[in-house]
C-alpha atoms as a PDB file:
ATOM      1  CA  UNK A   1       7.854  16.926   8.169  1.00  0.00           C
ATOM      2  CA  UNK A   2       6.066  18.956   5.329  1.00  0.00           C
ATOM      3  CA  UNK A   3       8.285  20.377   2.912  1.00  0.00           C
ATOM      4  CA  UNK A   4      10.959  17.677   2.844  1.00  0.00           C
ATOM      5  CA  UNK A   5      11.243  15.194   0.309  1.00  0.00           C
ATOM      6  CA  UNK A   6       9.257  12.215   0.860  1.00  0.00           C
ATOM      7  CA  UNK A   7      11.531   9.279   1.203  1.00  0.00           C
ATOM      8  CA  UNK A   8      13.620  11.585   3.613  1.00  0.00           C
ATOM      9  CA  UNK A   9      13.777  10.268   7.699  1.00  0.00           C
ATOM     10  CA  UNK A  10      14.409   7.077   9.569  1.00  0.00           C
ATOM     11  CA  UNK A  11      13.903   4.247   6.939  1.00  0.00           C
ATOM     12  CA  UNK A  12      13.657   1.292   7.271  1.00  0.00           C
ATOM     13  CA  UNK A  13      10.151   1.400   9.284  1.00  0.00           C
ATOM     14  CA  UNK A  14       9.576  -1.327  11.182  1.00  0.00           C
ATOM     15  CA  UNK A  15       6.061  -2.272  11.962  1.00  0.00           C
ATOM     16  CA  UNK A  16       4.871  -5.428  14.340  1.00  0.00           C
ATOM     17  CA  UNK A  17       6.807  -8.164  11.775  1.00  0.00           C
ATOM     18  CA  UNK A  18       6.839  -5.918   8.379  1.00  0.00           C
ATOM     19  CA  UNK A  19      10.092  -3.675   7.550  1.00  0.00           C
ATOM     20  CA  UNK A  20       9.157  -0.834   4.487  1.00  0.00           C
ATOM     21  CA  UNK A  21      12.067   0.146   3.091  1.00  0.00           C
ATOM     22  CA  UNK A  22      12.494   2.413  -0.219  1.00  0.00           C
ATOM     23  CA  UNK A  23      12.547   0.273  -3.237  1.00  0.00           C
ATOM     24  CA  UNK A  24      15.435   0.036  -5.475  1.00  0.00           C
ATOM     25  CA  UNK A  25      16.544  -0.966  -9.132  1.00  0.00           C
ATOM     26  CA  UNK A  26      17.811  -4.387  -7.572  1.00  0.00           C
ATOM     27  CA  UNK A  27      14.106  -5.127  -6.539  1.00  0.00           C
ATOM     28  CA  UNK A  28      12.611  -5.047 -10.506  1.00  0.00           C
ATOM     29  CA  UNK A  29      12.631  -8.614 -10.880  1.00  0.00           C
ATOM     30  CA  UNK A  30      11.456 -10.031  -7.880  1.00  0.00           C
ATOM     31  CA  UNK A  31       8.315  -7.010  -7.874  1.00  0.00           C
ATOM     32  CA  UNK A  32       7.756  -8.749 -11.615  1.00  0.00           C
ATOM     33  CA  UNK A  33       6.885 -11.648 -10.309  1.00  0.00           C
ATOM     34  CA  UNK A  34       4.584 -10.606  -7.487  1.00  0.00           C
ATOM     35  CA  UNK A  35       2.545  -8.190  -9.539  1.00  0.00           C
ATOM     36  CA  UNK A  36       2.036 -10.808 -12.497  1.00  0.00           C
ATOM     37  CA  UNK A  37       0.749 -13.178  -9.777  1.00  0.00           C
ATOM     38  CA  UNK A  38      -2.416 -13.570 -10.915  1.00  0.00           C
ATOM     39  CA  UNK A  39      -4.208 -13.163  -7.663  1.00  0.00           C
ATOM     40  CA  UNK A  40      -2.572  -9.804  -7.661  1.00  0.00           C
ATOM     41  CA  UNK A  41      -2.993  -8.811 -11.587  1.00  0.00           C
ATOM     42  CA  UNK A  42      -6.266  -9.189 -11.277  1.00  0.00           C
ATOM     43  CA  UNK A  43      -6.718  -5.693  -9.308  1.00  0.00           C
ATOM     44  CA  UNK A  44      -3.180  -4.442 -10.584  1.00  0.00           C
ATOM     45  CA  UNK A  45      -3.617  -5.284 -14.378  1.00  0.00           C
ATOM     46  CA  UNK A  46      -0.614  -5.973 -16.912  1.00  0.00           C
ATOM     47  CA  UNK A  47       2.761  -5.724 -15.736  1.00  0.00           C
ATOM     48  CA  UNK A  48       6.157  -6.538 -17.075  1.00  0.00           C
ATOM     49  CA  UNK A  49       9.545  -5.586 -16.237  1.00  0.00           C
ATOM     50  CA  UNK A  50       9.663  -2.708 -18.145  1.00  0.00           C
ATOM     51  CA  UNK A  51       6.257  -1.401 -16.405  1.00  0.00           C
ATOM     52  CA  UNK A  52       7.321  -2.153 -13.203  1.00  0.00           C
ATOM     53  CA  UNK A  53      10.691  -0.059 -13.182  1.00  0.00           C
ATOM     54  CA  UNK A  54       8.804   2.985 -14.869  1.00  0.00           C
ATOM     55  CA  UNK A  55       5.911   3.126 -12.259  1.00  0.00           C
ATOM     56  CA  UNK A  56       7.018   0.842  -9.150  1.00  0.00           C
ATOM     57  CA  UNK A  57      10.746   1.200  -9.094  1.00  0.00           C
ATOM     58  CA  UNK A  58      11.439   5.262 -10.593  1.00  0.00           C
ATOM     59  CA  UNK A  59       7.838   6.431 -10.672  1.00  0.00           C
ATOM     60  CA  UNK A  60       7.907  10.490 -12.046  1.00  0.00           C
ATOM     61  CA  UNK A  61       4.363  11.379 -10.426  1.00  0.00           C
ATOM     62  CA  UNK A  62       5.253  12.073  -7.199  1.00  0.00           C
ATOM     63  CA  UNK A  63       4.617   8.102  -5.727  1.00  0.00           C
ATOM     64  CA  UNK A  64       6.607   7.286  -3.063  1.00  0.00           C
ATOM     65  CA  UNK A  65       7.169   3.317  -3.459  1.00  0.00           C
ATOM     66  CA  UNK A  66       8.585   0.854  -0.631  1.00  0.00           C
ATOM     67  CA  UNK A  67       9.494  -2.789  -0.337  1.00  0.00           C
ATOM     68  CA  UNK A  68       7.302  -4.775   2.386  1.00  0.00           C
ATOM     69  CA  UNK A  69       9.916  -7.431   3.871  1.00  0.00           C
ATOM     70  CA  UNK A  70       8.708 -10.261   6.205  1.00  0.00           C
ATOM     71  CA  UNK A  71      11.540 -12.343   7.606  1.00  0.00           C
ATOM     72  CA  UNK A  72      14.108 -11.106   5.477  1.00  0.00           C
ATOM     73  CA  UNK A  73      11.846 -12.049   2.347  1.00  0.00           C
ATOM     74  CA  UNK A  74      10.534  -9.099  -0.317  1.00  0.00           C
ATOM     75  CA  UNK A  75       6.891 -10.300  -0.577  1.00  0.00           C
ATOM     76  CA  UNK A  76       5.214  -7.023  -1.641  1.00  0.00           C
ATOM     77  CA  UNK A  77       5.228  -3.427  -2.414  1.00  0.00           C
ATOM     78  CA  UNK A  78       3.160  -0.323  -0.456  1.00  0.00           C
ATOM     79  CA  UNK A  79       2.927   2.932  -2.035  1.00  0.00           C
ATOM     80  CA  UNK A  80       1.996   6.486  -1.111  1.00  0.00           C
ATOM     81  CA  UNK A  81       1.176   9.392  -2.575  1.00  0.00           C
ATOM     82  CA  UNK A  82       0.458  12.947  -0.994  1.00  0.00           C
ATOM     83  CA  UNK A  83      -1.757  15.707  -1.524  1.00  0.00           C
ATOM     84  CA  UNK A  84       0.194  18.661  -0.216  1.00  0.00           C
ATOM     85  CA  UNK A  85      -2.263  21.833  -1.308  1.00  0.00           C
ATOM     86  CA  UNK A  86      -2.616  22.911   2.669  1.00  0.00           C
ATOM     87  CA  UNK A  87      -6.676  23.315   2.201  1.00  0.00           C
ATOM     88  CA  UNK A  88      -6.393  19.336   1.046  1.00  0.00           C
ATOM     89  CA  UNK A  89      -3.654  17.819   2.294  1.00  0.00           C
ATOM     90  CA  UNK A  90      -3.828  13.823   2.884  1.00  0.00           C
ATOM     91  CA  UNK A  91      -2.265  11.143   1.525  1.00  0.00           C
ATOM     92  CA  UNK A  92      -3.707   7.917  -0.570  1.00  0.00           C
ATOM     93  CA  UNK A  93      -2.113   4.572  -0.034  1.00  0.00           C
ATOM     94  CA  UNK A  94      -1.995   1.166  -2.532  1.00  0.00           C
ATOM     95  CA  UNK A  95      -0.444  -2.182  -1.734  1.00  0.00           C
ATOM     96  CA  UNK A  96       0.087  -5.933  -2.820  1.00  0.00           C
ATOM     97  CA  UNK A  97       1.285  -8.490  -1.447  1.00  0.00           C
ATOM     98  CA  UNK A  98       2.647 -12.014  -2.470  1.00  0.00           C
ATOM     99  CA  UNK A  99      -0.506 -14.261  -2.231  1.00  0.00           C
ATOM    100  CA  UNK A 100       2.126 -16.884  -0.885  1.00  0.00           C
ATOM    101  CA  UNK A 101       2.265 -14.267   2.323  1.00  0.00           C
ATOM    102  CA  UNK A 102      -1.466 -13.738   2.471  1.00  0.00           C
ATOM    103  CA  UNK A 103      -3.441 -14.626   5.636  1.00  0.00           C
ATOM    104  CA  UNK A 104      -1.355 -13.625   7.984  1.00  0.00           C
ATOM    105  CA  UNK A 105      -1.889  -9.743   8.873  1.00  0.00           C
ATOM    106  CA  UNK A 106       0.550  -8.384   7.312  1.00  0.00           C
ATOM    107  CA  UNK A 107      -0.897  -6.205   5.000  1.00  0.00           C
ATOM    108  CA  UNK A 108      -2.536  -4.245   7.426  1.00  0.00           C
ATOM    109  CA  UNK A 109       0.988  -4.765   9.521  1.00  0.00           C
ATOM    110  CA  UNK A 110       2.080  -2.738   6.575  1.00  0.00           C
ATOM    111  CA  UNK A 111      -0.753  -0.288   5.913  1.00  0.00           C
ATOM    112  CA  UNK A 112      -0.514   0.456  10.003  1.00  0.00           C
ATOM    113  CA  UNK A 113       3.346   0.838  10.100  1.00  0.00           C
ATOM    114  CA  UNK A 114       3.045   3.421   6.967  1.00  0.00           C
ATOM    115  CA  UNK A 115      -0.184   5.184   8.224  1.00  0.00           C
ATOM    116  CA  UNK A 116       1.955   6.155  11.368  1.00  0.00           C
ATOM    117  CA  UNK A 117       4.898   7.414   9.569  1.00  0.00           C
ATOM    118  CA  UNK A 118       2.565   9.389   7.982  1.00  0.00           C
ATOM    119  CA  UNK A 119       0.924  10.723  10.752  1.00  0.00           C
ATOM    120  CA  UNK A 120       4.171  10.965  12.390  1.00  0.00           C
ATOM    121  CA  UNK A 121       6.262  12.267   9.909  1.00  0.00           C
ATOM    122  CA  UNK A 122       4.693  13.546   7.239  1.00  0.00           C
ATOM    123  CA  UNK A 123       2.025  15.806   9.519  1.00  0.00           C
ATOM    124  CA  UNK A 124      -1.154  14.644   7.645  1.00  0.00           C
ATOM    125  CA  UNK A 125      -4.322  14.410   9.259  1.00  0.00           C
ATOM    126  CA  UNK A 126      -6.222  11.864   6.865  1.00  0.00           C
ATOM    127  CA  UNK A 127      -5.460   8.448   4.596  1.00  0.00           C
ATOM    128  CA  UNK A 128      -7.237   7.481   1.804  1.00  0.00           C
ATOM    129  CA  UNK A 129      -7.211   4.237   0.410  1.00  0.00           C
ATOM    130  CA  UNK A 130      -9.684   2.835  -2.636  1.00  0.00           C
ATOM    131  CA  UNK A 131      -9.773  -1.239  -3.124  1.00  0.00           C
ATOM    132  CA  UNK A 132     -12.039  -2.286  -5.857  1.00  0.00           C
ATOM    133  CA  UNK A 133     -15.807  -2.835  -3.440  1.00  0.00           C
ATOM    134  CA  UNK A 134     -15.973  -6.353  -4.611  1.00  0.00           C
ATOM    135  CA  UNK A 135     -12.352  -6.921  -3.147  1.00  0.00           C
ATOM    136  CA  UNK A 136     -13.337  -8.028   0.598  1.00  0.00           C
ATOM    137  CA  UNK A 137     -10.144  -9.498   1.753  1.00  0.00           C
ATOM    138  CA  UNK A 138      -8.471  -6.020   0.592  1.00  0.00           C
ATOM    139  CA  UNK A 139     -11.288  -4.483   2.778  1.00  0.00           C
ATOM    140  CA  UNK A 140     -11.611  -6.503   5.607  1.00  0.00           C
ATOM    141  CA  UNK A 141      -7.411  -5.892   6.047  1.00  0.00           C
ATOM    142  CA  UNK A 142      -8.117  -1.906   5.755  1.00  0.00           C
ATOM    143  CA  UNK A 143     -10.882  -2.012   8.369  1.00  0.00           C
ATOM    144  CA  UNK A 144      -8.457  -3.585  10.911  1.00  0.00           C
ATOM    145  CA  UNK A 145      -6.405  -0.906  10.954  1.00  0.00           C
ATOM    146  CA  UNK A 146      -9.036   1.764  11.251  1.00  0.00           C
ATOM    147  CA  UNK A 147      -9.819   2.886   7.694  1.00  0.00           C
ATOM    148  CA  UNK A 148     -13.592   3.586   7.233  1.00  0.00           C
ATOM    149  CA  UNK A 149     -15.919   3.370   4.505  1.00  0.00           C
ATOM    150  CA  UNK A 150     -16.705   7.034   2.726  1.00  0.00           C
ATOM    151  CA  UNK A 151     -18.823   5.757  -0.238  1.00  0.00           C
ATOM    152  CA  UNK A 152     -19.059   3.680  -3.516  1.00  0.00           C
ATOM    153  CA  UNK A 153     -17.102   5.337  -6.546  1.00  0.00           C
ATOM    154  CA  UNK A 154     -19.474   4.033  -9.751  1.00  0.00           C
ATOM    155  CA  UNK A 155     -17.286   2.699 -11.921  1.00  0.00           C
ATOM    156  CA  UNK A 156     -14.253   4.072 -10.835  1.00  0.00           C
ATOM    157  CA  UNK A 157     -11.836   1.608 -12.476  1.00  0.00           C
ATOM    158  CA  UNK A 158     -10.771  -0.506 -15.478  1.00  0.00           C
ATOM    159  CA  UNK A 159     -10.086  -3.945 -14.988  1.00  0.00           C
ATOM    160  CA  UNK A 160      -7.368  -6.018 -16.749  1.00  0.00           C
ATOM    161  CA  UNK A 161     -10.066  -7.229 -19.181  1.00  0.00           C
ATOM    162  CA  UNK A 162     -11.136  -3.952 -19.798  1.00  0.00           C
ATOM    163  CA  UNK A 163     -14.803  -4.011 -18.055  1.00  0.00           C
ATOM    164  CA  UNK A 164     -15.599  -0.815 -15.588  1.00  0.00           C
ATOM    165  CA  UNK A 165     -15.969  -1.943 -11.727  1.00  0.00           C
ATOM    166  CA  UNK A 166     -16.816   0.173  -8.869  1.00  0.00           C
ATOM    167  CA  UNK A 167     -14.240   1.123  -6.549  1.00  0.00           C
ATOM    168  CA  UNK A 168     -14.591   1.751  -2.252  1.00  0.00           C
ATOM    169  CA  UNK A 169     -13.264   5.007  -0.993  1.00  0.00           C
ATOM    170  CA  UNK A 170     -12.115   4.601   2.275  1.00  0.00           C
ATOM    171  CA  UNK A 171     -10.131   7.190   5.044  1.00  0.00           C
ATOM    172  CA  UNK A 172      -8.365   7.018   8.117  1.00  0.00           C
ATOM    173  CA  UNK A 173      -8.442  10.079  10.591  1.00  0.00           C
ATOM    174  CA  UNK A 174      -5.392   9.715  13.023  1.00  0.00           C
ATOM    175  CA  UNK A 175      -7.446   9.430  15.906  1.00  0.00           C
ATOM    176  CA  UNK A 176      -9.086   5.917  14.148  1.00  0.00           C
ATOM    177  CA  UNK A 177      -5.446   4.007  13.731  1.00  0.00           C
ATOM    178  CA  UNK A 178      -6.052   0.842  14.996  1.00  0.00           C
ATOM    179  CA  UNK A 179      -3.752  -0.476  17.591  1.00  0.00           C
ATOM    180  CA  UNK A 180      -2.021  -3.304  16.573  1.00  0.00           C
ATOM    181  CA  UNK A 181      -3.235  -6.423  16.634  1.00  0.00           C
ATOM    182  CA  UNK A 182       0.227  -8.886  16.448  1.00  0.00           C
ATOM    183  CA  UNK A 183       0.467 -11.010  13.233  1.00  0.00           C
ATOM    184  CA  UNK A 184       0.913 -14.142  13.110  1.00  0.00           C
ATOM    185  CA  UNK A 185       4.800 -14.376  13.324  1.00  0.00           C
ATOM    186  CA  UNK A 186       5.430 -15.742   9.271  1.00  0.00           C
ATOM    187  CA  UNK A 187       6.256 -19.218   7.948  1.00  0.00           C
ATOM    188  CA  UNK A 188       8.536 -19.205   4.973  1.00  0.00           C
ATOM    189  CA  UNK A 189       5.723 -20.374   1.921  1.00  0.00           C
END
């Protein structure tokens, strides 16, 4: 509930075939090599190991980060991060994913299993989420579970070779949560 500390409650969350469980030191180097993938550093930028255990594994801001499993595999990271002044609460969500795992629902399996928890358990009434607009599969997986587009943020972002692009706020209301719609069960890549 509000006031506790974020990573507090039932973990791990289980969603349709995802588990999110807080991240720990042991999961550096295999979050390395995900988020250097260049499918995924392309909307993520440069990371090394040293990046990834200051911002993904021990972030200081406030981010709450957790390990996406899929049949007992670490293919990806989700993180959350919550607005708690009462006249603004929400919370804004990021995630990547393995492109090896890709194709097969469960990113939004994910982004629906930590959009209930929360609802649930953290008592907010909105999500935010912002994929770059030119990144449709991103988009396409946020508009399954329910997220909406709010407008186009001009650009909102730099890219790894250091050109602006434009970024696509979306939100979730509670009452737009998608049921789920069963992933395909996953094949080890």
């Amino acid at each position: 509930m509000v006031g506790e500390p974020a990573v507090s409650g039932a973990w791990p969350l289980h969603g349709d075939v995802v588990r999110l469980r807080p991240v720990t030191s042991g999961d550096a180097a295999r979050l390395t090599e995900i988020v250097t993938h260049p499918e995924v550093a392309r909307w993520w930028g440069d990371f090394d190991l040293g990046r990834v255990q200051r911002e993904l594994i021990a972030p200081d801001d406030g981010t709450v980060t957790l390990a996406v499993e899929a049949d007992d595999h670490l293919i990806g990271l989700i993180q959350y991060f919550e607005e708690n002044d009462p006249d603004y609460r929400h919370a804004s969500i990021d995630i990547f994913l393995d492109p090896a795992w890709h194709h097969r629902g469960l990113g939004a399996d994910a982004v629906r299993t930590l959009a209930r928890h929360l609802f649930d358990q953290r008592g907010h009434h909105r999500l935010t989420i912002d994929p770059a607009a030119h990144n449709q599969q991103a988009i396409r997986s946020y508009q399954r579970v329910g997220f909406r587009p709010v407008g186009i943020m001009r650009q909102y972002e730099r890219s790894p070779t250091g050109t602006w692009h434009d970024g696509l706020l979306m939100e979730l209301l509670r009452e737009d949560l998608a049921i789920s719609a069963r992933p395909s069960r996953p094949a080890r890549p």
